[in-house]
C-alpha atoms as a PDB file:
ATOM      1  CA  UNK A   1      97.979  51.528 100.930  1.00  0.00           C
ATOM      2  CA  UNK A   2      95.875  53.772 103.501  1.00  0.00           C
ATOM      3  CA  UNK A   3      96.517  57.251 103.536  1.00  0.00           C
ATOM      4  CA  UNK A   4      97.357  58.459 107.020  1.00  0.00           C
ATOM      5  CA  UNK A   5      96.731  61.848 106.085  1.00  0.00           C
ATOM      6  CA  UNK A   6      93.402  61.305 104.713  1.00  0.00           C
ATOM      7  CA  UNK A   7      91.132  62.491 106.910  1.00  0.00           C
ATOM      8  CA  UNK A   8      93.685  65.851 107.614  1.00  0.00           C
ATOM      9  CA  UNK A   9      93.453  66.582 103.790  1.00  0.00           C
ATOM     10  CA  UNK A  10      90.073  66.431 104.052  1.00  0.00           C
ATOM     11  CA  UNK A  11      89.676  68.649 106.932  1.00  0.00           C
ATOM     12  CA  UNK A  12      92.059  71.061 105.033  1.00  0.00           C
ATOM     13  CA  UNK A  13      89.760  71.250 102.059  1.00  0.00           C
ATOM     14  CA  UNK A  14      87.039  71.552 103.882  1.00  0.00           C
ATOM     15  CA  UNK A  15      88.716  75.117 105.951  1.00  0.00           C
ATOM     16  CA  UNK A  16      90.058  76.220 102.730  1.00  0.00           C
ATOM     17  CA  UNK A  17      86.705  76.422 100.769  1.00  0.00           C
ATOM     18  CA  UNK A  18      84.870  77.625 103.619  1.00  0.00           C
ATOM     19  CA  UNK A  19      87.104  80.730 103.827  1.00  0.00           C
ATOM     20  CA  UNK A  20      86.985  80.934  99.882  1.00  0.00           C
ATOM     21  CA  UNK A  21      90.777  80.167  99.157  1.00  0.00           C
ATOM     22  CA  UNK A  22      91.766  83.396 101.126  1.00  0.00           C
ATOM     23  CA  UNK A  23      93.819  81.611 104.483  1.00  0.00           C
ATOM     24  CA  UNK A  24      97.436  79.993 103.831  1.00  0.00           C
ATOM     25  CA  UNK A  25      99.047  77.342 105.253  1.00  0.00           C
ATOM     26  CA  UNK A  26      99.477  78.680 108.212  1.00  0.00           C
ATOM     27  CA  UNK A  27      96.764  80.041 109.167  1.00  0.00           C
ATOM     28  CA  UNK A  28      94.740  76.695 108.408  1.00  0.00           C
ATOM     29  CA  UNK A  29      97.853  75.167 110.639  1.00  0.00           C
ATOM     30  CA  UNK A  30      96.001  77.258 113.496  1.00  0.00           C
ATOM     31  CA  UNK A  31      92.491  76.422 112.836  1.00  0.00           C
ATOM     32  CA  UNK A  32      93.590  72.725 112.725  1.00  0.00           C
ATOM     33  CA  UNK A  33      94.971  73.142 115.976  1.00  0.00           C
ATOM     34  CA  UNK A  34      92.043  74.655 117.450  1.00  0.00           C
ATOM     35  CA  UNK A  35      90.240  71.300 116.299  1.00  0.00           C
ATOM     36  CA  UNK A  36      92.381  69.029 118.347  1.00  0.00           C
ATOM     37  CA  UNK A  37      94.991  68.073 115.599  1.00  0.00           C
ATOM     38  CA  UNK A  38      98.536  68.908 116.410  1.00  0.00           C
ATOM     39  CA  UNK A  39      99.973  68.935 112.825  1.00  0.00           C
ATOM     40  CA  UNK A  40     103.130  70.736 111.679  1.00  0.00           C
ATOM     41  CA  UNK A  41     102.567  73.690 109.150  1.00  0.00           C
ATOM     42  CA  UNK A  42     105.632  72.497 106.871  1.00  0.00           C
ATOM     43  CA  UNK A  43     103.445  69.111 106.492  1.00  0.00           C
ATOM     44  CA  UNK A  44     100.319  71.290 105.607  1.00  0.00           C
ATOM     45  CA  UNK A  45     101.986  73.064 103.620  1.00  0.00           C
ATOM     46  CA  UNK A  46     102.847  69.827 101.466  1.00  0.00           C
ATOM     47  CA  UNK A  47      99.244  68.472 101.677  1.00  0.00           C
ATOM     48  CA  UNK A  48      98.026  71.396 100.339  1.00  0.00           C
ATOM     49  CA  UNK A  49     100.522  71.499  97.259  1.00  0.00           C
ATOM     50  CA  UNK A  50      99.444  67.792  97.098  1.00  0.00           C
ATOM     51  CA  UNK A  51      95.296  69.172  96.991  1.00  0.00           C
ATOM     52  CA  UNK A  52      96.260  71.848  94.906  1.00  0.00           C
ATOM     53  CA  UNK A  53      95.345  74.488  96.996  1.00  0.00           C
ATOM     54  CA  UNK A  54      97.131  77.564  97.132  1.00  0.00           C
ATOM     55  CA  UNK A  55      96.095  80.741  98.785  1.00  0.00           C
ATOM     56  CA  UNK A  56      95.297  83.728  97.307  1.00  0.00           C
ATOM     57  CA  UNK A  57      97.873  86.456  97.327  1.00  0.00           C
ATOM     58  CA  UNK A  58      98.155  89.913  98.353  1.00  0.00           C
ATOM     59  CA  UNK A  59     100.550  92.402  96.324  1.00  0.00           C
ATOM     60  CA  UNK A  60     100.930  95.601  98.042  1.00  0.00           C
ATOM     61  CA  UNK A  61     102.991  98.870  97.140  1.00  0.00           C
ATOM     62  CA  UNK A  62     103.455 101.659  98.848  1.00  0.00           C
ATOM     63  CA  UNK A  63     105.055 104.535  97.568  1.00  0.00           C
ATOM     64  CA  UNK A  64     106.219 107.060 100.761  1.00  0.00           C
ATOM     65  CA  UNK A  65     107.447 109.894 101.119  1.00  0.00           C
ATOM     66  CA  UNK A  66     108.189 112.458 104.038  1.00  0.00           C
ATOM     67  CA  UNK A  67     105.208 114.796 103.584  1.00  0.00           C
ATOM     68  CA  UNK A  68     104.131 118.388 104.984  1.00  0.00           C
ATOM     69  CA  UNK A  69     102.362 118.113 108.488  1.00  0.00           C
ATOM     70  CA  UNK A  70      98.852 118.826 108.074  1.00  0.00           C
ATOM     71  CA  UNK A  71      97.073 122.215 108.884  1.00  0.00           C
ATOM     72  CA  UNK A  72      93.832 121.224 110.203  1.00  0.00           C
ATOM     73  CA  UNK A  73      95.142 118.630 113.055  1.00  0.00           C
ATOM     74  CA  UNK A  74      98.373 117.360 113.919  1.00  0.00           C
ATOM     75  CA  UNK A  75     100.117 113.802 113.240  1.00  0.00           C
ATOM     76  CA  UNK A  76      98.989 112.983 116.966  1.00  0.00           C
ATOM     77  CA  UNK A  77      99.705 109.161 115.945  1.00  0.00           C
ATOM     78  CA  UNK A  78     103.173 109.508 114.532  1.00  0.00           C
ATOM     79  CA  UNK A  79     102.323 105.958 112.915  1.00  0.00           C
ATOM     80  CA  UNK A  80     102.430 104.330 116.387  1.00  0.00           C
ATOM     81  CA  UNK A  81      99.556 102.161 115.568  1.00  0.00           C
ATOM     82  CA  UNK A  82     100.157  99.420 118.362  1.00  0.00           C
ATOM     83  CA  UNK A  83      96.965 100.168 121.300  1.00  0.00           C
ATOM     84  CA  UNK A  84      96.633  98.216 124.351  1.00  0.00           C
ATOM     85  CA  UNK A  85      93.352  98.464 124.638  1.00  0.00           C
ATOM     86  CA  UNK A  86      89.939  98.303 122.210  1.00  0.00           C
ATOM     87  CA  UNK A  87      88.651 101.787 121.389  1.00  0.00           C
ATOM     88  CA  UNK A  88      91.560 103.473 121.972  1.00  0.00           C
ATOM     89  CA  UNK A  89      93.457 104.514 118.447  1.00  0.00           C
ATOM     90  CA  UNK A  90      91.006 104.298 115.147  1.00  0.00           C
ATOM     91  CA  UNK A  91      91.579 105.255 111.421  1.00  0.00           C
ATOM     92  CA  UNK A  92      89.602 106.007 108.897  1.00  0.00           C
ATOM     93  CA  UNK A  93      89.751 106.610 104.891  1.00  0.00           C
ATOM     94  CA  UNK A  94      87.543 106.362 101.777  1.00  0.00           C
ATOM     95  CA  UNK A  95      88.283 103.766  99.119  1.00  0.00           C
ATOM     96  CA  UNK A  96      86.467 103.617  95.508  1.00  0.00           C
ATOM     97  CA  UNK A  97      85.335 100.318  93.824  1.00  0.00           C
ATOM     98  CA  UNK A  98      84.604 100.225  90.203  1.00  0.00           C
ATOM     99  CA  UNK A  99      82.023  98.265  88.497  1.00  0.00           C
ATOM    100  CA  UNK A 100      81.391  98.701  85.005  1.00  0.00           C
ATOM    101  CA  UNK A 101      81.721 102.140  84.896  1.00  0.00           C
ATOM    102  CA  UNK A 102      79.801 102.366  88.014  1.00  0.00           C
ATOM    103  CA  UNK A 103      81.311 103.357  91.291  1.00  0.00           C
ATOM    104  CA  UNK A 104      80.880 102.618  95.020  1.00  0.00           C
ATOM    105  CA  UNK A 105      82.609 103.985  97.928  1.00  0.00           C
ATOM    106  CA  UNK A 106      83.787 102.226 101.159  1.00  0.00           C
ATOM    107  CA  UNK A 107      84.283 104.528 104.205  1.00  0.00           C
ATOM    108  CA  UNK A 108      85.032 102.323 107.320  1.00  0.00           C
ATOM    109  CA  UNK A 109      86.513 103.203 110.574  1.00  0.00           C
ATOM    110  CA  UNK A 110      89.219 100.541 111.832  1.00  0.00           C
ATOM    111  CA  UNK A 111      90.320  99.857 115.624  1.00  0.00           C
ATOM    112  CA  UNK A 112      93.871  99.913 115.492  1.00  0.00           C
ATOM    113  CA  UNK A 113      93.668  97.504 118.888  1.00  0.00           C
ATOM    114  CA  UNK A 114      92.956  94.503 117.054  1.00  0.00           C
ATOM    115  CA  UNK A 115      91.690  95.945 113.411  1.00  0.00           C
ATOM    116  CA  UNK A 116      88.207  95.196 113.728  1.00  0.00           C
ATOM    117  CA  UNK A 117      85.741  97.590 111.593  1.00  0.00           C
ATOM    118  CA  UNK A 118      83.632  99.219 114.349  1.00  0.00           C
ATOM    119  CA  UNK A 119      81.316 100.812 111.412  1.00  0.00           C
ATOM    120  CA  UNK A 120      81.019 101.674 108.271  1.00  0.00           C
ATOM    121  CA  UNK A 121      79.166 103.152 105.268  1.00  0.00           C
ATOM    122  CA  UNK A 122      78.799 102.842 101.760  1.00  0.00           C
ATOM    123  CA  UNK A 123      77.706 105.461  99.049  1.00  0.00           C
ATOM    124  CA  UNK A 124      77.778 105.503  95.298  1.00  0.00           C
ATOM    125  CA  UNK A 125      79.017 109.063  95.179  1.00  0.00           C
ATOM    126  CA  UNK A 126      82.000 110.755  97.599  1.00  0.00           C
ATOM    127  CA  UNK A 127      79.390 112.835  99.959  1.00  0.00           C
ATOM    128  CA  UNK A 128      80.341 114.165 103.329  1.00  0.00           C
ATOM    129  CA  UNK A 129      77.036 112.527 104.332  1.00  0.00           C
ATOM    130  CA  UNK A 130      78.515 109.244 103.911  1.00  0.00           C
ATOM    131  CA  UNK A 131      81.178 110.311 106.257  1.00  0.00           C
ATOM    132  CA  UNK A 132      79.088 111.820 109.077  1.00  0.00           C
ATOM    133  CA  UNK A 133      76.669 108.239 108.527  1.00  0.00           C
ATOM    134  CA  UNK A 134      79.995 106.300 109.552  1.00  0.00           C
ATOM    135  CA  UNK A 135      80.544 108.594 112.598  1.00  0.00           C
ATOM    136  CA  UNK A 136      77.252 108.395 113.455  1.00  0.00           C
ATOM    137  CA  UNK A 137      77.616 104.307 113.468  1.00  0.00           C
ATOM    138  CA  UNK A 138      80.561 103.981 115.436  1.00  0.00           C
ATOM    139  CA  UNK A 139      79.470 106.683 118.161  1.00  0.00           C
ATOM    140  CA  UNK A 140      76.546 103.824 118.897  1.00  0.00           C
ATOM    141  CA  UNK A 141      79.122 101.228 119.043  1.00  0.00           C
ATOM    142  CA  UNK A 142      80.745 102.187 122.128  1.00  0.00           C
ATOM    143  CA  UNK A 143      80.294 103.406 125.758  1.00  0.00           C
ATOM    144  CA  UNK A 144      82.085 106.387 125.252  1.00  0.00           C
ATOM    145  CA  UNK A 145      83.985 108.060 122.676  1.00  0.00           C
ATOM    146  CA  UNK A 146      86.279 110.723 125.040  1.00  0.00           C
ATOM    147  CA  UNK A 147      89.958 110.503 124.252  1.00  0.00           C
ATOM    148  CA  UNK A 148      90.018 108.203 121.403  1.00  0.00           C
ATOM    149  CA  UNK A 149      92.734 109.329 118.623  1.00  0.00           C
ATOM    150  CA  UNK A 150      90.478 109.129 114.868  1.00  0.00           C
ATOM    151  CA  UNK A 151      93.261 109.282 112.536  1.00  0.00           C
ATOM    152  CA  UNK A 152      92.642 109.686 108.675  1.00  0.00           C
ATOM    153  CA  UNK A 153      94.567 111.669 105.739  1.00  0.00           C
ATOM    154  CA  UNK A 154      94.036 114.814 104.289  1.00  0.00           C
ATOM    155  CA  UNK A 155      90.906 114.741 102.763  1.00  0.00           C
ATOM    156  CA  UNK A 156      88.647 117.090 101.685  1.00  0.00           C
ATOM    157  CA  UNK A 157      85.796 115.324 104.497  1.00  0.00           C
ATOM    158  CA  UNK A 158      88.355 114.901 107.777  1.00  0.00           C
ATOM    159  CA  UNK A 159      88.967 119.439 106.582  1.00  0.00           C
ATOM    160  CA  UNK A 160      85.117 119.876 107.009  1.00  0.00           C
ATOM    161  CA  UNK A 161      84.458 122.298 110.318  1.00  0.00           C
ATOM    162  CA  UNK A 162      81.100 120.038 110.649  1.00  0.00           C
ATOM    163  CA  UNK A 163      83.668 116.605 110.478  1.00  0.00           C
ATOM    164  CA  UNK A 164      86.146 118.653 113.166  1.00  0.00           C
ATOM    165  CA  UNK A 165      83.177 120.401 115.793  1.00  0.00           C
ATOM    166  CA  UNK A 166      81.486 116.565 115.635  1.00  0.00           C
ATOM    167  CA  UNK A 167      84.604 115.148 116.707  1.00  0.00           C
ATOM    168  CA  UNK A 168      85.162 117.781 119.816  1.00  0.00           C
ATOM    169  CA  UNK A 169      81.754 117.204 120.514  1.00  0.00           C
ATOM    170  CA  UNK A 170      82.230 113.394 121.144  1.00  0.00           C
ATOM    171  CA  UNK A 171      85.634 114.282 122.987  1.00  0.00           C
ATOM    172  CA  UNK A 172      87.798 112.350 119.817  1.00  0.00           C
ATOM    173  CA  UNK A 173      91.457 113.776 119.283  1.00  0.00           C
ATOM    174  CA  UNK A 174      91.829 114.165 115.103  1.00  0.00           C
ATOM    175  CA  UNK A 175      94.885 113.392 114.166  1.00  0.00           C
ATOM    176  CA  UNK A 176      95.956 113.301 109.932  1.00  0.00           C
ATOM    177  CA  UNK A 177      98.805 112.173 108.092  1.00  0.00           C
ATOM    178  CA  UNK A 178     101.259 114.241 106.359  1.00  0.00           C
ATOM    179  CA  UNK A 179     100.634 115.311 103.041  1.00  0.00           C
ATOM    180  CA  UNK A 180     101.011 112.952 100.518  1.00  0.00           C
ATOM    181  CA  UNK A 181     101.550 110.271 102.767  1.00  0.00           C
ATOM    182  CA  UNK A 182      99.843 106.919 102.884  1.00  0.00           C
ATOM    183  CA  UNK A 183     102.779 104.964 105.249  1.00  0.00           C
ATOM    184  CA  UNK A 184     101.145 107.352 108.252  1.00  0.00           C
ATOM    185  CA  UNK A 185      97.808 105.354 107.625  1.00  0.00           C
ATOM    186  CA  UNK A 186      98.848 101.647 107.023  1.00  0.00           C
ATOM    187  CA  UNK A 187      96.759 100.077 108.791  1.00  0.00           C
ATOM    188  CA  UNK A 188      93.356 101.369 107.166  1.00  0.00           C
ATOM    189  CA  UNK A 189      95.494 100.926 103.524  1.00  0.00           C
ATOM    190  CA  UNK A 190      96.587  97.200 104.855  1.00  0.00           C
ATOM    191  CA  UNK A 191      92.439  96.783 105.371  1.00  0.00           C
ATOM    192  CA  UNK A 192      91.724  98.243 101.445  1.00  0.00           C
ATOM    193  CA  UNK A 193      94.353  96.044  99.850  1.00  0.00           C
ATOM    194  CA  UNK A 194      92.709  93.059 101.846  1.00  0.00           C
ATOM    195  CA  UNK A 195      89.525  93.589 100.941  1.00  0.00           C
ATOM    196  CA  UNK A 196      90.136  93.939  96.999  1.00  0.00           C
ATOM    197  CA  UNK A 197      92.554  91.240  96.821  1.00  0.00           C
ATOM    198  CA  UNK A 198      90.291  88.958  98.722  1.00  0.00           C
ATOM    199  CA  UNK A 199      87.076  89.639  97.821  1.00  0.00           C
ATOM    200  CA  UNK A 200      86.707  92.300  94.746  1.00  0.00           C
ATOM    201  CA  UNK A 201      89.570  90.819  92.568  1.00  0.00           C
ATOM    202  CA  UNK A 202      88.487  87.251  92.860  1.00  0.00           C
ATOM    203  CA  UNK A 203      85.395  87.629  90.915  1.00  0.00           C
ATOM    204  CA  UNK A 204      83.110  89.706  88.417  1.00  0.00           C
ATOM    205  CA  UNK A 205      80.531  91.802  89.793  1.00  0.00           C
ATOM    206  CA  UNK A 206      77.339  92.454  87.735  1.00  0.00           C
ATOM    207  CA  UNK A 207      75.586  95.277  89.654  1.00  0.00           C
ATOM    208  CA  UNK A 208      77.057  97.929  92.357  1.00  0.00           C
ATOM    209  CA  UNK A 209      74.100  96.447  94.539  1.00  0.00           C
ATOM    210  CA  UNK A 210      75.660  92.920  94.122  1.00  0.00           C
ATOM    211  CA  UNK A 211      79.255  94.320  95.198  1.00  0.00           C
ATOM    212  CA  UNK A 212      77.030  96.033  98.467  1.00  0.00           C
ATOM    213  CA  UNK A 213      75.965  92.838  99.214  1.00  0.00           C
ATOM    214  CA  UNK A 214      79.183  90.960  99.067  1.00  0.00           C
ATOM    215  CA  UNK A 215      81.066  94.220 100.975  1.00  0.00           C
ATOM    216  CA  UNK A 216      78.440  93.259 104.130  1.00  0.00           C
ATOM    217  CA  UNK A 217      78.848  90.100 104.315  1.00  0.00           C
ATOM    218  CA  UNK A 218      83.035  90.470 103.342  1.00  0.00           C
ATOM    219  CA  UNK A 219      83.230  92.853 106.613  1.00  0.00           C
ATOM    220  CA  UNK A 220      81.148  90.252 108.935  1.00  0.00           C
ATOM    221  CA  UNK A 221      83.543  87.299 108.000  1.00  0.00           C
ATOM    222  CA  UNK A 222      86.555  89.854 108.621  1.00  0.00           C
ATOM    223  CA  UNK A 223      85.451  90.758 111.966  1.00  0.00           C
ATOM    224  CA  UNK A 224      84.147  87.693 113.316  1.00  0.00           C
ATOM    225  CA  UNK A 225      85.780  84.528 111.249  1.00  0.00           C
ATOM    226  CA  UNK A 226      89.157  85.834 109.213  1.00  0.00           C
ATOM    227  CA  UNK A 227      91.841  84.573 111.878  1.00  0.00           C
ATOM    228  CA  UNK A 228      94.923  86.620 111.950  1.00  0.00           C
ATOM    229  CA  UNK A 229      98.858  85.627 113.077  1.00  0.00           C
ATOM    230  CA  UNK A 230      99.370  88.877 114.688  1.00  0.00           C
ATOM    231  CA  UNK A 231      95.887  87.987 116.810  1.00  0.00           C
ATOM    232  CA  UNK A 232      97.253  84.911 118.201  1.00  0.00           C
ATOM    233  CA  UNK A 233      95.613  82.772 115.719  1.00  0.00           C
ATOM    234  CA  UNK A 234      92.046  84.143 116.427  1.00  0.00           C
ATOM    235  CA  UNK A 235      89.536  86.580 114.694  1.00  0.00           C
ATOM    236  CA  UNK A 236      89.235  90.400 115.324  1.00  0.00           C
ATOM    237  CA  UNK A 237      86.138  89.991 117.774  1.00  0.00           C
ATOM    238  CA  UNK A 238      87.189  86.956 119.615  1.00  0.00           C
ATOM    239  CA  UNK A 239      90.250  88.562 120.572  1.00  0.00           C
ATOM    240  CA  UNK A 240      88.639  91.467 121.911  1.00  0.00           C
ATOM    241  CA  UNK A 241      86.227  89.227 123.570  1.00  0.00           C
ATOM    242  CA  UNK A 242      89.562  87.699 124.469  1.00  0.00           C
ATOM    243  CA  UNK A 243      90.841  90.809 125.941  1.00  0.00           C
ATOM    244  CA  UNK A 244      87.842  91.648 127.936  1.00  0.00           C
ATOM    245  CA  UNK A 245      88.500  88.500 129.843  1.00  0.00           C
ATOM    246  CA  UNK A 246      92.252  89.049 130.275  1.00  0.00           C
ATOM    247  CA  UNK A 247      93.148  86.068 128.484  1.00  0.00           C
ATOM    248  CA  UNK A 248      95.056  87.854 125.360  1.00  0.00           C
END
């Protein structure tokens, strides 16, 4: 008996692999869509079970609780992450990666508009260089930096006077989280957890320089191919293309 779903299943395997395992059912509902084939996500759902093709999952946990307010720069964001508009509210933190004993350090900056990473920079040691590098990035990035809201926590690189004066220089508002805090930056956390559980957990890295390598090209796909619900089914940079066009 012919499958009627054949050439569906096959289409499913075929997203599923190129993404690496890391989009669910429904997000490969949406891509399906996009393709021309109006297909309920309860029945892909059941063709994937049927493939054996589950995606991989995220475990997050925070741990919150109502810190002090911090002395270099006010909460300005008050954990209002929605923006209306690209360039508008950004975050920033560090995040470490351990390979063999070796380490590597992640600092991006994230546009809280649709979470695209408008730059970032990676070190094997936890230098305010690597900091001022990222700055340096996104400042090229965009037409102008005046009013935008840079948002990270309280470390030791957002308390630098050189991190601050840059900042005023560019006309960016800082704004940091609360002591002890990590709720008041969710959205750069959301970004770390998504990054390890989708790319660093997944495999075994044999070199830092390997991990570098993978990072790149990890970032790329999440900007321009990783399709999110909350985006309307589309990437990062196609829905601020998107929004440019007043279509979004």
């Amino acid at each position: 008996m012919k499958d009627k779903y054949a050439e569906i299943k096959e289409m499913i395997k075929q997203i599923y692999h190129r993404h690496k395992g890391r989009l669910g059912y429904r997000r490969i509902t949406l891509l399906l869509k996009e393709k021309g084939i109006l297909i309920n996500h309860k029945t892909v759902l059941r063709l994937m079970k049927i493939l054996g093709l589950k995606s991989i999952i995220r475990v997050k946990k925070y741990k919150s609780y109502k810190g002090e307010q911090g002395k270099i720069a006010p909460n300005v964001l008050q954990r209002n992450f929605k923006s209306d508009t690209p360039n508008q509210k950004w975050a920033t933190d560090v995040t470490e990666f351990n390979v063999s004993g070796n380490k590597l350090y992640l600092s991006p900056i994230i546009d809280l508009f649709n979470g695209e990473i408008v730059s970032f920079d990676l070190s094997e040691r936890p230098v305010f260089s690597q900091i001022i590098r990222m700055l340096k990035k996104s400042f090229r990035k965009v037409k102008s930096t005046q009013n935008i809201i840079l948002h990270s926590d309280q470390g030791w690189q957002y308390q630098m006077k050189h991190y601050q004066n840059l900042l005023k220089e560019k006309g960016i508002i800082q704004s940091m989280s609360r002591k002890g805090n990590c709720l008041d930056n969710a959205v750069i956390e959301n970004f770390f957890g998504t990054i390890k559980s989708e790319m660093f957990y997944t495999r075994k890295f044999g070199s830092i320089q390997e991990l570098k390598m993978e990072i790149v090209k990890y970032i790329h796909y999440y900007n321009n191919d990783r399709i999110r619900l909350n985006l309307k089914g589309k990437s990062p940079v196609q829905y601020r293309t998107l929004s440019f066009e007043n279509i979004v």
